[in-house]
Protein backbone atom coordinates (compact mmCIF):
# COMPACT_ATOMS: atom_id res chain seq x y z
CA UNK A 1 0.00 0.00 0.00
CA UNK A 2 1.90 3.56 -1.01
CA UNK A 3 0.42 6.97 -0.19
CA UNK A 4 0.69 9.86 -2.54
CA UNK A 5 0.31 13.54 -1.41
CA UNK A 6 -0.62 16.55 -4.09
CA UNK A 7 0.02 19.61 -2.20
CA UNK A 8 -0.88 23.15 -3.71
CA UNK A 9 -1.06 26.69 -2.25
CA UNK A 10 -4.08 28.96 -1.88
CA UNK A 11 -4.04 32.48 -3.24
CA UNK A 12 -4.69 34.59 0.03
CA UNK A 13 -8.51 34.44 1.26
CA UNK A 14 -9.06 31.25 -1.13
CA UNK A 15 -9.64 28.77 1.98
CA UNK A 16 -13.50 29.45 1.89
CA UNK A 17 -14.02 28.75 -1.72
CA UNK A 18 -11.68 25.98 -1.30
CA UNK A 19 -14.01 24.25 1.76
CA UNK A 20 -16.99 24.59 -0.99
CA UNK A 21 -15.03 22.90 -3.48
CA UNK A 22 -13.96 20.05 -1.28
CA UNK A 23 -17.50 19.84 0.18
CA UNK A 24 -18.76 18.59 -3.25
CA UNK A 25 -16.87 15.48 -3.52
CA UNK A 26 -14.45 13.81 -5.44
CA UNK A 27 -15.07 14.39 -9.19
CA UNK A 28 -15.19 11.09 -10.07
CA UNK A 29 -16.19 7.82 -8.28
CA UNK A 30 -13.32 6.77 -6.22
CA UNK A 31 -14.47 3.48 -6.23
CA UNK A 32 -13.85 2.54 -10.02
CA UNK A 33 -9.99 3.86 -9.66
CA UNK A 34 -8.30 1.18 -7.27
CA UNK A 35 -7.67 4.35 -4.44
CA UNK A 36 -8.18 2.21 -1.50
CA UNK A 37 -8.53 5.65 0.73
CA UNK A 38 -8.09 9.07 0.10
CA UNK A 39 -8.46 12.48 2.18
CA UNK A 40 -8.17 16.36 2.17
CA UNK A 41 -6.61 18.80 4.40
CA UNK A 42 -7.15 22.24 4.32
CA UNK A 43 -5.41 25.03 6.09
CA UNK A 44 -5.76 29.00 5.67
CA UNK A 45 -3.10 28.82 2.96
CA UNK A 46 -2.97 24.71 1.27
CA UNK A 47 -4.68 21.83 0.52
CA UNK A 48 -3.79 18.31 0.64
CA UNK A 49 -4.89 15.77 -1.74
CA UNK A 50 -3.51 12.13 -0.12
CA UNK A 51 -4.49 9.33 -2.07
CA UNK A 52 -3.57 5.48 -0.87
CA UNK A 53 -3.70 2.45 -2.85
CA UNK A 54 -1.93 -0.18 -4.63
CA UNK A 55 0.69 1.49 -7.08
CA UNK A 56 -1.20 5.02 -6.15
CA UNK A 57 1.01 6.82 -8.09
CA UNK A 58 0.04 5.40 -11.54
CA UNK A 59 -3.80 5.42 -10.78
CA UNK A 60 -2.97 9.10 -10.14
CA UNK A 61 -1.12 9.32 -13.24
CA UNK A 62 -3.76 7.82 -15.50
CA UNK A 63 -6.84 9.99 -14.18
CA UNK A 64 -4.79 12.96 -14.70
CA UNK A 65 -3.71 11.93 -18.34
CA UNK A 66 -7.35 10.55 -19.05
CA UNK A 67 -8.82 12.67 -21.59
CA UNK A 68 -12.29 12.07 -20.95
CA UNK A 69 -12.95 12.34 -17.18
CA UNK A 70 -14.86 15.49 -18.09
CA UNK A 71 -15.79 15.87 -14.67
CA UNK A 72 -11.96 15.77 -13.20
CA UNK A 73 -11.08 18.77 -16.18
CA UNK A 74 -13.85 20.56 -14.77
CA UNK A 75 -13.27 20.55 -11.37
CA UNK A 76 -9.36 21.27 -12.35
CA UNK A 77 -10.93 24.73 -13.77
CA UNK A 78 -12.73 25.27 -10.85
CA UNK A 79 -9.32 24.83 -8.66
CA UNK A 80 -7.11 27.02 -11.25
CA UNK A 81 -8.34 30.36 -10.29
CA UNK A 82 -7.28 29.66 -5.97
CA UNK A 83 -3.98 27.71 -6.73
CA UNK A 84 -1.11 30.02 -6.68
CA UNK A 85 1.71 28.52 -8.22
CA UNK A 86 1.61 24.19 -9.50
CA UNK A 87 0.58 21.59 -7.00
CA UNK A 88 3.95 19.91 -5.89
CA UNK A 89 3.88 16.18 -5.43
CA UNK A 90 4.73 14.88 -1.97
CA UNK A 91 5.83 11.13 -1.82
CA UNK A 92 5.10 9.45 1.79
CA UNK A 93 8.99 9.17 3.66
CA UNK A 94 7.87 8.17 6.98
CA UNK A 95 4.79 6.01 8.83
CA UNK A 96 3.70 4.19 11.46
CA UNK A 97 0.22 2.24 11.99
CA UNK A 98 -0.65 0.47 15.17
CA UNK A 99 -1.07 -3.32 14.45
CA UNK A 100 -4.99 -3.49 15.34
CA UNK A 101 -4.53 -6.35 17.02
CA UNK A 102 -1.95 -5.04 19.97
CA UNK A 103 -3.55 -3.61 22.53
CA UNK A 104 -3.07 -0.22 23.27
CA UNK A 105 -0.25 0.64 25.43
CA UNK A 106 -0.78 2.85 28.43
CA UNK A 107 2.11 5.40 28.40
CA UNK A 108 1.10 7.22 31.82
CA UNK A 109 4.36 7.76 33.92
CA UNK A 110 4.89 6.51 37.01
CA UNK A 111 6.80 8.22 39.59
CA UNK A 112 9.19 6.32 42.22
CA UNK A 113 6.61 6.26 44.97
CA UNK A 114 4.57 3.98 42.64
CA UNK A 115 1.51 6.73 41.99
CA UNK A 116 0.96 8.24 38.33
């Protein structure tokens, strides 16, 4: 499983129109592209596209390239106008996942008396 960031910058006062875009929804159905999960962040001044999945990358690739995902052009056209500058792409260099089968590990301190 490999995780894929695109990561662009908002013009200045952009986050609103941003949220709006975001709250419609993907522009395409996630489902028929192999993205196993995929989530935005949104700050005053970026957004964060992260996309997981089996060779992520190239499913990226190909809806990007794909000349007739009408909706993903228009929604592109939609983003232009609040990007300043081209989304960057950020490739994943560090994670960790709890094993959900470990049980979680209380980390509380304990002083020499014995109390927490």
């Amino acid at each position: 499983m490999e995780r894929l960031a695109i990561v662009a910058h908002l013009k200045d006062g952009s986050d609103r129109r941003a949220s709006e875009l975001i709250g419609r929804g993907a522009p395409f159905d996630l489902a028929d592209t192999g993205i196993v999960r995929h989530f935005i962040y949104l700050s005053a001044s970026e957004v964060v596209f992260v996309f997981e999945g089996h060779e992520v990358e190239w499913m990226i690739d190909s809806l990007i390239d794909e000349p007739f995902h009408y909706e993903l052009q228009r929604a592109f056209d939609e983003w232009r106008p609040i990007i300043e500058g081209s989304p960057r792409i950020a490739r994943e260099q560090f994670a960790w996942e709890r094993d959900e089968d470990e049980p979680a590990v209380s980390e509380a301190i304990t002083r020499n008396d014995g109390r927490v």
